[in-house]
Structure formats: structure tokens, C-alpha cells
PDB file of N, CA and C in Angstrom:
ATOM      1  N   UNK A   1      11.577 -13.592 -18.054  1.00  0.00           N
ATOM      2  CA  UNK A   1      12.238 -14.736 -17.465  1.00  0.00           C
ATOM      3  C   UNK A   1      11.723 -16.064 -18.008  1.00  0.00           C
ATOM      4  N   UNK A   2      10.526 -16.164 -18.686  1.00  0.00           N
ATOM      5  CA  UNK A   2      10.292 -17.087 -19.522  1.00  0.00           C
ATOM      6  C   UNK A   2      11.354 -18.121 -20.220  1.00  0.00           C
ATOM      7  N   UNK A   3      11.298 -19.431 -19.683  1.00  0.00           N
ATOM      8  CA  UNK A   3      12.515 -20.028 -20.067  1.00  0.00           C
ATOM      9  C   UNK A   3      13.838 -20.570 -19.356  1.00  0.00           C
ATOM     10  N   UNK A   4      13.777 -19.468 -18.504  1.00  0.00           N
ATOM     11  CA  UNK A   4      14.681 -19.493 -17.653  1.00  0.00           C
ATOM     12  C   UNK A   4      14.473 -20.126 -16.750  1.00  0.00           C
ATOM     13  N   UNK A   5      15.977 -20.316 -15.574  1.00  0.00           N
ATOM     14  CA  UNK A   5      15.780 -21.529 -14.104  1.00  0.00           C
ATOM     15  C   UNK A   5      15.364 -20.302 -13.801  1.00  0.00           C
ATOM     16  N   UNK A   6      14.439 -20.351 -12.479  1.00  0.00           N
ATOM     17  CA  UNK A   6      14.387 -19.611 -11.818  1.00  0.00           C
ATOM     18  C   UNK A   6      13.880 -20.300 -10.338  1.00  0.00           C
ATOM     19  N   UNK A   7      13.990 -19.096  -9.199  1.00  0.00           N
ATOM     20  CA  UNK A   7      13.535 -19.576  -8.168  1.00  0.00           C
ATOM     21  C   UNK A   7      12.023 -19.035  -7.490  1.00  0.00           C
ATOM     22  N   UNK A   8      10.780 -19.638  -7.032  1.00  0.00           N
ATOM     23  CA  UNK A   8       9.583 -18.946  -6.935  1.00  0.00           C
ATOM     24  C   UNK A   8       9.232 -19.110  -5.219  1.00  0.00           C
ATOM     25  N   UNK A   9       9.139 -18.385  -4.764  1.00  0.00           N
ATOM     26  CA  UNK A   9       8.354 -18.163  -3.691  1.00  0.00           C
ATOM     27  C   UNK A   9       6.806 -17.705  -3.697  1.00  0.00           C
ATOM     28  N   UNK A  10       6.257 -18.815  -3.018  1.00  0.00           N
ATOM     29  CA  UNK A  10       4.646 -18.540  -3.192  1.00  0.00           C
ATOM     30  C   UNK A  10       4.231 -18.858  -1.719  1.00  0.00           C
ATOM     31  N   UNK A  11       3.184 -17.968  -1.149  1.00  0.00           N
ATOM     32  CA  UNK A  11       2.523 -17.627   0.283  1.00  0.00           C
ATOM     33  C   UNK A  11       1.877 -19.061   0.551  1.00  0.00           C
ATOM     34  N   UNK A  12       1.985 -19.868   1.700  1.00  0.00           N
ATOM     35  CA  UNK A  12       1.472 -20.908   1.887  1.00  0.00           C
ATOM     36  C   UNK A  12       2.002 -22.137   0.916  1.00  0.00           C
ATOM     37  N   UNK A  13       2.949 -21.832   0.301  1.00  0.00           N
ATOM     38  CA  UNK A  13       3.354 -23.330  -0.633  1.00  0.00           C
ATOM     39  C   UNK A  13       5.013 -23.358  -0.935  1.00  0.00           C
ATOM     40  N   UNK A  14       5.409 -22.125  -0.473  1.00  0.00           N
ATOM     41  CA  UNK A  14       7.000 -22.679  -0.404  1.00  0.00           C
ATOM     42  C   UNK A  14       7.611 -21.893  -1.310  1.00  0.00           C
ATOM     43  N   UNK A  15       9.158 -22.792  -1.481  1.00  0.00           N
ATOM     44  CA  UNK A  15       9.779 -22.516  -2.196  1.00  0.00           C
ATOM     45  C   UNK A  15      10.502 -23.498  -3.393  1.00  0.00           C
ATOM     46  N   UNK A  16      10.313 -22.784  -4.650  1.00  0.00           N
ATOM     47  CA  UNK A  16      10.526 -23.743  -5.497  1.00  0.00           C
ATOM     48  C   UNK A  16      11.733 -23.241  -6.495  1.00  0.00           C
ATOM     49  N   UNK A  17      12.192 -24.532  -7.209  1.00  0.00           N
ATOM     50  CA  UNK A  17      13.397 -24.166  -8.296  1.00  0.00           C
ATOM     51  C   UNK A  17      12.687 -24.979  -9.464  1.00  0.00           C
ATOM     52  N   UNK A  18      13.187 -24.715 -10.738  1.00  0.00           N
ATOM     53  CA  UNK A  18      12.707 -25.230 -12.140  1.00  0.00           C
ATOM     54  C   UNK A  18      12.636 -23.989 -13.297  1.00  0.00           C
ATOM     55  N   UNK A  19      12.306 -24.205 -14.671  1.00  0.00           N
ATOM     56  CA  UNK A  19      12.530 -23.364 -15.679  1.00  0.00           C
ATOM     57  C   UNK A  19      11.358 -22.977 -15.327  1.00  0.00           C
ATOM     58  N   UNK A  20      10.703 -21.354 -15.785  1.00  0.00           N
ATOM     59  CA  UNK A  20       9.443 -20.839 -15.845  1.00  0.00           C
ATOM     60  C   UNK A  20       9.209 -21.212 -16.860  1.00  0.00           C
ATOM     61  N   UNK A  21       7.809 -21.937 -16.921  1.00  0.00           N
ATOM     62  CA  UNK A  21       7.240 -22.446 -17.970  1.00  0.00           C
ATOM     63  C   UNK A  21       5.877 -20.766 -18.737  1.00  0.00           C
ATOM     64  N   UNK A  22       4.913 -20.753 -17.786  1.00  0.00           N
ATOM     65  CA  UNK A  22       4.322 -19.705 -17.639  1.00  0.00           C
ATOM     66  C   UNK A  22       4.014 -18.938 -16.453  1.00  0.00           C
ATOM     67  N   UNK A  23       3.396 -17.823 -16.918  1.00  0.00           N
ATOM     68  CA  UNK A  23       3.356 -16.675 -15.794  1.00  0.00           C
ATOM     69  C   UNK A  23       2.018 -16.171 -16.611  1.00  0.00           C
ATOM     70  N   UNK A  24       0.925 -16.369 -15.125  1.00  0.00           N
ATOM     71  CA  UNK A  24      -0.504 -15.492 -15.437  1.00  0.00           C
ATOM     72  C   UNK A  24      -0.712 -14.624 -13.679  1.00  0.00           C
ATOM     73  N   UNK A  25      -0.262 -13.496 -13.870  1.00  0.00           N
ATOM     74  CA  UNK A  25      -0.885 -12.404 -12.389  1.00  0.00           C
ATOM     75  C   UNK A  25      -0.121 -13.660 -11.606  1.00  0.00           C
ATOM     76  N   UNK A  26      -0.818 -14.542 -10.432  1.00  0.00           N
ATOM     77  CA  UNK A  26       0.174 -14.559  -9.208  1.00  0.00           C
ATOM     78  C   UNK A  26       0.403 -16.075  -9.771  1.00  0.00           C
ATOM     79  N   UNK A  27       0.238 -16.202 -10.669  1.00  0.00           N
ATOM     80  CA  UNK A  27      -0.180 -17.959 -10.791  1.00  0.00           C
ATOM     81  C   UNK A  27       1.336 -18.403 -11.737  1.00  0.00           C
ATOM     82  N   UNK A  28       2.351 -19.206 -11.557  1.00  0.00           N
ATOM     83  CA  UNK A  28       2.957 -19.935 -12.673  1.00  0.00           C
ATOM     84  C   UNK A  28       3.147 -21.221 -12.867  1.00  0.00           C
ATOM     85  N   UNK A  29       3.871 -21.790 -13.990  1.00  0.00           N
ATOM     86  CA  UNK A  29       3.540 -22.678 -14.475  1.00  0.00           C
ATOM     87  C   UNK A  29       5.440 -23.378 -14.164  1.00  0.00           C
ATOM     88  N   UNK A  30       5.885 -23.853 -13.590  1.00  0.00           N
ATOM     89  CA  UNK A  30       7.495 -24.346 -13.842  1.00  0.00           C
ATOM     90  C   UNK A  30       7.197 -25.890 -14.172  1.00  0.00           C
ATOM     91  N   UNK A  31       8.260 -25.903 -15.269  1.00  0.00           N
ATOM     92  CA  UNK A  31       8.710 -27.545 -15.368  1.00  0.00           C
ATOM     93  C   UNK A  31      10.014 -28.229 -15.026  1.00  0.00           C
ATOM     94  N   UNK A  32      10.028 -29.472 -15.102  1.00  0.00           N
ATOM     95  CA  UNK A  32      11.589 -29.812 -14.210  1.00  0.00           C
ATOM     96  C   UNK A  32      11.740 -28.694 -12.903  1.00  0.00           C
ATOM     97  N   UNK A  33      10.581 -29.361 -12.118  1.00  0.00           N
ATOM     98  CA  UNK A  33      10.663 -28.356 -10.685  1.00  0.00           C
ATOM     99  C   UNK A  33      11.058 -29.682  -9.506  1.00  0.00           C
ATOM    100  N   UNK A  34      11.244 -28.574  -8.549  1.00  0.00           N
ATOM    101  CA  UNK A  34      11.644 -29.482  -7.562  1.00  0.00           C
ATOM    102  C   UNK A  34      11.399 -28.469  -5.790  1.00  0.00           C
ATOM    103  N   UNK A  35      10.815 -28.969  -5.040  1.00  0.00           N
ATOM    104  CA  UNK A  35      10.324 -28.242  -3.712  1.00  0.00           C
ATOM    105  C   UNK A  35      11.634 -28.104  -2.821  1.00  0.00           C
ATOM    106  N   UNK A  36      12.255 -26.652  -2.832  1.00  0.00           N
ATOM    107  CA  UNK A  36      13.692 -26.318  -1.737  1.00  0.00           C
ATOM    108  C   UNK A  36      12.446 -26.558  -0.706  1.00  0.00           C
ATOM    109  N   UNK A  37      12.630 -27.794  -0.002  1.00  0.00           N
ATOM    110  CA  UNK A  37      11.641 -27.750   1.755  1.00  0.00           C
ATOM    111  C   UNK A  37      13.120 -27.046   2.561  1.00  0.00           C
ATOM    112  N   UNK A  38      14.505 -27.309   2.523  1.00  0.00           N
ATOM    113  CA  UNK A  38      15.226 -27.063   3.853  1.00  0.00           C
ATOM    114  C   UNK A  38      16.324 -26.559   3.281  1.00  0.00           C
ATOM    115  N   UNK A  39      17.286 -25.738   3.389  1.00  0.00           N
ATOM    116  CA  UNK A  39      18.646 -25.668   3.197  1.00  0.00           C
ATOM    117  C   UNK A  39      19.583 -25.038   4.202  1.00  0.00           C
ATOM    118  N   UNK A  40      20.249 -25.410   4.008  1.00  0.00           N
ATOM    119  CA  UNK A  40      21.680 -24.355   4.897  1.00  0.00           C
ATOM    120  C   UNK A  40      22.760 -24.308   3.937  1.00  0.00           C
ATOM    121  N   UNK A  41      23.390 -22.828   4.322  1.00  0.00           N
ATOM    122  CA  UNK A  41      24.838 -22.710   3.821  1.00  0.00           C
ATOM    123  C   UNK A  41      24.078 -21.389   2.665  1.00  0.00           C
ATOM    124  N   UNK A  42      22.940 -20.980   3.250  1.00  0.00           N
ATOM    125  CA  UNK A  42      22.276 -19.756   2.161  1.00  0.00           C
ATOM    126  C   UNK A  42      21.646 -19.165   3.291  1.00  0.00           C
ATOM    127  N   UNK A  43      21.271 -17.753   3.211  1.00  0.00           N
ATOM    128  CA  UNK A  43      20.588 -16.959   4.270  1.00  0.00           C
ATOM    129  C   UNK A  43      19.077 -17.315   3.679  1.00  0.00           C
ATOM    130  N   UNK A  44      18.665 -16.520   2.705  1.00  0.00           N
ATOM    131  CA  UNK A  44      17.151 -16.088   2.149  1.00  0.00           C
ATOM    132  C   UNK A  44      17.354 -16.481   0.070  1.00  0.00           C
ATOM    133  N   UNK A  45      16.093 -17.023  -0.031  1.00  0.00           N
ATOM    134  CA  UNK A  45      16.377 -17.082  -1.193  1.00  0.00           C
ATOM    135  C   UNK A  45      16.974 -16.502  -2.528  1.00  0.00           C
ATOM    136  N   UNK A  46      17.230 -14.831  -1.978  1.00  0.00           N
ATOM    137  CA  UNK A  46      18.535 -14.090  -2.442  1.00  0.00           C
ATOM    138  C   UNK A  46      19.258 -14.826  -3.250  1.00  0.00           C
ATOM    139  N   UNK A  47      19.978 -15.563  -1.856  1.00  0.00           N
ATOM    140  CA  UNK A  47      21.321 -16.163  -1.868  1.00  0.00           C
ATOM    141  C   UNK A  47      21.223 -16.847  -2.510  1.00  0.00           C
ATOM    142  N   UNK A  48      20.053 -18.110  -2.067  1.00  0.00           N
ATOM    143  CA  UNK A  48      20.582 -19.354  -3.101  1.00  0.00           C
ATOM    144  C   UNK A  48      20.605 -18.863  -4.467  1.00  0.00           C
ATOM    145  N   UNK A  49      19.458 -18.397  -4.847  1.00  0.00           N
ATOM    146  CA  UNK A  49      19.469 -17.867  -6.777  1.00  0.00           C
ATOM    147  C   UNK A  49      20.611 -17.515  -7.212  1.00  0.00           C
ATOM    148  N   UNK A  50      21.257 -16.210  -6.162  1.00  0.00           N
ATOM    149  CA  UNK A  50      22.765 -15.779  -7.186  1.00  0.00           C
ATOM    150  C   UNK A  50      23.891 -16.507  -6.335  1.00  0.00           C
ATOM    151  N   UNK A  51      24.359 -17.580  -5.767  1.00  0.00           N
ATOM    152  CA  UNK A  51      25.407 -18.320  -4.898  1.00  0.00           C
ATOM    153  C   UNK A  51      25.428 -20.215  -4.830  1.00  0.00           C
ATOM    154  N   UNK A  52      23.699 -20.386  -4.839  1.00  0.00           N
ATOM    155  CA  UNK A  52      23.309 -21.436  -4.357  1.00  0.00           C
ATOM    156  C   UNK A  52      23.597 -21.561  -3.444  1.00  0.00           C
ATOM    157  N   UNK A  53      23.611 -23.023  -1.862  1.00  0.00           N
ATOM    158  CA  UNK A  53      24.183 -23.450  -1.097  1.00  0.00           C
ATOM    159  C   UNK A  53      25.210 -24.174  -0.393  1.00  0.00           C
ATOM    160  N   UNK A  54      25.707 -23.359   0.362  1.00  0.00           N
ATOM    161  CA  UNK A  54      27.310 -23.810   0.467  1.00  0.00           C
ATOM    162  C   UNK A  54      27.619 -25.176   1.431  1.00  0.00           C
ATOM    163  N   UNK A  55      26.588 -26.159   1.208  1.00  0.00           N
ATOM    164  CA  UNK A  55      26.432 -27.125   2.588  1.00  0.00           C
ATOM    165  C   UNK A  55      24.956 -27.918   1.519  1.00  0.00           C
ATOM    166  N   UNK A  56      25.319 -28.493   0.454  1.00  0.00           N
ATOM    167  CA  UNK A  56      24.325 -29.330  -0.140  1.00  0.00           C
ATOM    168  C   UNK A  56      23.837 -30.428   0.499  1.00  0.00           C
ATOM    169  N   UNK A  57      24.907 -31.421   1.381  1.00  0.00           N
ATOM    170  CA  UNK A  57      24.470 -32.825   1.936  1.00  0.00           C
ATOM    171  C   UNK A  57      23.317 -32.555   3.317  1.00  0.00           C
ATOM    172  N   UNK A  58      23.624 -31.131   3.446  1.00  0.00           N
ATOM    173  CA  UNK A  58      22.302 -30.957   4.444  1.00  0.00           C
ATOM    174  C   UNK A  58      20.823 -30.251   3.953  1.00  0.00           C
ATOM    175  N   UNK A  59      21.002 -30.268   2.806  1.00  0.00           N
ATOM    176  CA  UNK A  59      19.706 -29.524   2.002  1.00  0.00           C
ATOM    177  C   UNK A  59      18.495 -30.655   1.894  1.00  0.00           C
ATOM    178  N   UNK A  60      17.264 -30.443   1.950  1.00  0.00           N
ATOM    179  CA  UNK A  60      16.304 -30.909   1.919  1.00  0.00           C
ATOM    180  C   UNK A  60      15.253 -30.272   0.955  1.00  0.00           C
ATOM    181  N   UNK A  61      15.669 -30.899  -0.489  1.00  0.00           N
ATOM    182  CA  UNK A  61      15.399 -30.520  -1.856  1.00  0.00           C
ATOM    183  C   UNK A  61      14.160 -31.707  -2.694  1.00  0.00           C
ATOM    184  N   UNK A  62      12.976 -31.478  -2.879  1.00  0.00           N
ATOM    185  CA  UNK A  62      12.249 -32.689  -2.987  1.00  0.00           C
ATOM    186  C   UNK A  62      13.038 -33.318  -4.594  1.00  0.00           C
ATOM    187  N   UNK A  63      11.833 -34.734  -4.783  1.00  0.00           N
ATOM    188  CA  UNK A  63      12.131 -35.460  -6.127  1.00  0.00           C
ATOM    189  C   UNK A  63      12.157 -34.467  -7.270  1.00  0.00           C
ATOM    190  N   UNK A  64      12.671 -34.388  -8.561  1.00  0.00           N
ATOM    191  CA  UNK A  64      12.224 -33.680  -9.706  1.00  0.00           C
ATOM    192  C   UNK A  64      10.575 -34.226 -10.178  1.00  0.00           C
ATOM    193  N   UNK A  65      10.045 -33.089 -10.714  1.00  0.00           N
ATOM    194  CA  UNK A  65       8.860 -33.376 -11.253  1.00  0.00           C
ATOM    195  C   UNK A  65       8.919 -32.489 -12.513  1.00  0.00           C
ATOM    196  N   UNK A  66       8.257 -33.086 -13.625  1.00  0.00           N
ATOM    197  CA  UNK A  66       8.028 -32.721 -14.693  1.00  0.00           C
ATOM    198  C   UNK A  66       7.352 -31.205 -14.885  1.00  0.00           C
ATOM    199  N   UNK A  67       5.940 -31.101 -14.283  1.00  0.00           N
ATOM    200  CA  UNK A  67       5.705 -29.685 -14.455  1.00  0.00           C
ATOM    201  C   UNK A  67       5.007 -29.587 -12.881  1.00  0.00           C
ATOM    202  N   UNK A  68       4.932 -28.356 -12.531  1.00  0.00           N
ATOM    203  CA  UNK A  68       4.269 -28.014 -11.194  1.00  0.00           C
ATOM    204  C   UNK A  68       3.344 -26.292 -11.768  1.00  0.00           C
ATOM    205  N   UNK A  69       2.100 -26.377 -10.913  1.00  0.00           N
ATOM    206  CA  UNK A  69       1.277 -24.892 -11.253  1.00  0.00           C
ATOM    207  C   UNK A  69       1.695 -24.558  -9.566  1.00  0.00           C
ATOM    208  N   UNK A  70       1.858 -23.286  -9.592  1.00  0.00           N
ATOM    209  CA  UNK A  70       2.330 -22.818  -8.453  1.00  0.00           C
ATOM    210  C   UNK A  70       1.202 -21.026  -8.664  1.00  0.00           C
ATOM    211  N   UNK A  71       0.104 -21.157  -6.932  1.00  0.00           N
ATOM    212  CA  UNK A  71      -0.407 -20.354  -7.024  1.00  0.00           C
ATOM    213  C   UNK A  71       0.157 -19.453  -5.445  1.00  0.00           C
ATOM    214  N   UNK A  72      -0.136 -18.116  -5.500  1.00  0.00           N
ATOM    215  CA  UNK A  72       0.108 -16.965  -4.550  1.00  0.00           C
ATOM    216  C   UNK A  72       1.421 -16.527  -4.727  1.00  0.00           C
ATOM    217  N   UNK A  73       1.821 -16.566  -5.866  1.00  0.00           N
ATOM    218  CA  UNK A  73       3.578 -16.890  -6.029  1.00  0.00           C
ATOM    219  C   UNK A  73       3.715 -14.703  -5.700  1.00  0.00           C
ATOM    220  N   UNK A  74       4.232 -14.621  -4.741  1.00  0.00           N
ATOM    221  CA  UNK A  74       4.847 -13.588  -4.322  1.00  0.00           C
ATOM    222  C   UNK A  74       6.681 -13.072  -4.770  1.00  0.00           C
ATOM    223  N   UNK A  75       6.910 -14.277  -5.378  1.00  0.00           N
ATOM    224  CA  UNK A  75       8.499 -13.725  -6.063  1.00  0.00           C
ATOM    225  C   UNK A  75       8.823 -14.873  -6.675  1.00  0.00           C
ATOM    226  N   UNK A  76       9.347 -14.199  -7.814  1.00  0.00           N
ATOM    227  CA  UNK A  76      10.677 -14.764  -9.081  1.00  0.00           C
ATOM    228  C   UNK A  76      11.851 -14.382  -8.920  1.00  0.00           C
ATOM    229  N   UNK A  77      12.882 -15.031  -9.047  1.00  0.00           N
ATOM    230  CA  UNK A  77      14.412 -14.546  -9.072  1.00  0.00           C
ATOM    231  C   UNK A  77      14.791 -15.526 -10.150  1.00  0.00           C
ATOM    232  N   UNK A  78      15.531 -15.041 -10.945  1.00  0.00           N
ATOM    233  CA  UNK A  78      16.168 -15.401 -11.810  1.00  0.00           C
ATOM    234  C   UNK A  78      17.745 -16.038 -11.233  1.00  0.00           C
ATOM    235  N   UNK A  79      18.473 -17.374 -11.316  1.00  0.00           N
ATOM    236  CA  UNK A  79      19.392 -17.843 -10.749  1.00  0.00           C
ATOM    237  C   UNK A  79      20.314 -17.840 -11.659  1.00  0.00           C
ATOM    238  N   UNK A  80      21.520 -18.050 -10.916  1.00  0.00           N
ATOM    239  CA  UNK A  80      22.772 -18.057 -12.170  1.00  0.00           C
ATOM    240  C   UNK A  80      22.913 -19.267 -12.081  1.00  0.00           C
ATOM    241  N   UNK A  81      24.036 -18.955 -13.358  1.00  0.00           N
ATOM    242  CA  UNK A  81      24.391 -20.502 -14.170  1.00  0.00           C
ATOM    243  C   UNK A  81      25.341 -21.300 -12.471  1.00  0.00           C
ATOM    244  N   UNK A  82      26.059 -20.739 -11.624  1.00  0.00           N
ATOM    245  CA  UNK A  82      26.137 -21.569 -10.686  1.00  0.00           C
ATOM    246  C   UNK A  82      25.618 -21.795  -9.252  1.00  0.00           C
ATOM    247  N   UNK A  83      24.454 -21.320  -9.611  1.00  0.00           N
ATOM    248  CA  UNK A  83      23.514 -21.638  -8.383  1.00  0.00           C
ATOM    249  C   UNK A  83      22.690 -22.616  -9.210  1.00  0.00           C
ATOM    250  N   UNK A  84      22.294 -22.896 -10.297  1.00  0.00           N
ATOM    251  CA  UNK A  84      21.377 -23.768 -10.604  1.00  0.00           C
ATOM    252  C   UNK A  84      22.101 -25.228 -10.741  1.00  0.00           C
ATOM    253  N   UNK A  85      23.277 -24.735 -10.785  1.00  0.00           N
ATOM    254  CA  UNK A  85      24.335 -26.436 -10.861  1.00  0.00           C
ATOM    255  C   UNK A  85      24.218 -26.973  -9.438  1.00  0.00           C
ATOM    256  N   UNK A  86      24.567 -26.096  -8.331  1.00  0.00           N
ATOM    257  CA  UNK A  86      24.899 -26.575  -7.064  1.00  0.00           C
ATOM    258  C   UNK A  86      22.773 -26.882  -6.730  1.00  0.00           C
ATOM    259  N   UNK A  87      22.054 -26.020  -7.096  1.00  0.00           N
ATOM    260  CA  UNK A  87      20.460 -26.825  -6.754  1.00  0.00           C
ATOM    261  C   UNK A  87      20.348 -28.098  -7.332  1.00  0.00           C
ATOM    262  N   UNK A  88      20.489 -28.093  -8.470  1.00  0.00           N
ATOM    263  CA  UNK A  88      20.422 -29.290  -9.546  1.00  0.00           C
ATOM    264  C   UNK A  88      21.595 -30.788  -9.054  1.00  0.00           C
ATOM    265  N   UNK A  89      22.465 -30.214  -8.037  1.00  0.00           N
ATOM    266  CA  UNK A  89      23.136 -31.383  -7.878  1.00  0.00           C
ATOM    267  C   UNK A  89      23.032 -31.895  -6.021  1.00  0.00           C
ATOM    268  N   UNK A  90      21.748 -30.998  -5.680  1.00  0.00           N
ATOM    269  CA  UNK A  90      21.819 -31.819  -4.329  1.00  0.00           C
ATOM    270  C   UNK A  90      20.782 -32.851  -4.459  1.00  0.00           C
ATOM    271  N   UNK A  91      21.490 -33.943  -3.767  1.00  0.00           N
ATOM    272  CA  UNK A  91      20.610 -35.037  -3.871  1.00  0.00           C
ATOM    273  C   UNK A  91      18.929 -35.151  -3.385  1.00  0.00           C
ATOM    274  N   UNK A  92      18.030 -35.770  -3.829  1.00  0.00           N
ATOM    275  CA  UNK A  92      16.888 -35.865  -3.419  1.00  0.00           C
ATOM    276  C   UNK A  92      16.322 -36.582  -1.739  1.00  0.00           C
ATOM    277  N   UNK A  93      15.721 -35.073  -1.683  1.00  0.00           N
ATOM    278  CA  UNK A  93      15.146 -36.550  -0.457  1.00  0.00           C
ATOM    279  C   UNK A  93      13.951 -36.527  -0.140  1.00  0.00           C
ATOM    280  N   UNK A  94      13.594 -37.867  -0.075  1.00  0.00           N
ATOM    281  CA  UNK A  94      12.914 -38.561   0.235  1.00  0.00           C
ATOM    282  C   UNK A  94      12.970 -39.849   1.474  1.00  0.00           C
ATOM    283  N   UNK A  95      11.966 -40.483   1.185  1.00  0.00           N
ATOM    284  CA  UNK A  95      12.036 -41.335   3.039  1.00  0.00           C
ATOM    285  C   UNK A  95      11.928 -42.351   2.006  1.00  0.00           C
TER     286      UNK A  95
END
């Protein structure tokens, strides 16, 4: 999956979207990441990877960031080409 968008779930730190940059045992590396804190219109991160969310203006998706190290990462999913459009196009929030 190297390369690819993907989506990471890690124990105590969430859930994240961005390309896999690297992968060492539980530890990776994504760039152009961004923190899913909230969504609706998706059950479990399943969904969003192969569907995205069907209710973007209520998603609570952090700023983009250049690269993020993400440790305890308990799952990768690989997303499709239109789940990463509908992640990539909900707006940011912030306060």
C-alpha cells in the first residue's frame, strides 16, 4: 500500500487519512494527512475507505498537514478513488 491514500487507525490516537509514506511493525509514516476527529453518513471506517461520507458538512476532519508519524496503528485500509475525493473535499475544521 505504499503510496497509496489510505486510511489508519491507531489505539489511543485516532483516525487518520493521507498517502502511506512508510510502514515499520505498528509505526507509520503518512504525508498530506489529515485527523477524521468526527463523521456521519459512514458506520466504521470500512465505510468511509470504500464509500466515504454521505453527510460531509457535518464531518469534523482536521487541517492538512504535510507529514504525520503515527504510532499503535492497529489498521490500514486502502480507500478508493471516490472515497478519497469526498475525504479530500470536506472542509476543515478548525475554531
Amino acid at each position: 500500500m505504499l503510496g497509496k491514500k489510505v486510511i489508519v487507525r491507531a489505539n489511543g490516537a485516532g483516525v487518520f487519512f493521507g498517502t502511506l509514506k512508510e510502514k515499520n511493525g505498528d509505526e507509520v509514516v503518512l504525508s498530506r494527512a489529515r485527523k477524521l476527529y468526527y463523521w456521519e453518513g459512514a458506520g466504521a471506517v470500512e465505510g468511509i475507505a470504500q464509500d466515504g461520507v454521505s453527510k460531509p458538512n457535518n464531518c469534523r476532519f482536521t487541517v492538512w498537514i504535510d507529514e504525520i508519524c503515527i504510532m499503535n496503528v492497529c489498521q490500514i485500509l486502502p480507500c478508493t478513488e471516490k472515497a478519497s475525493k469526498i475525504i479530500e473535499g470536506v472542509k476543515e475544521w478548525k475554531y
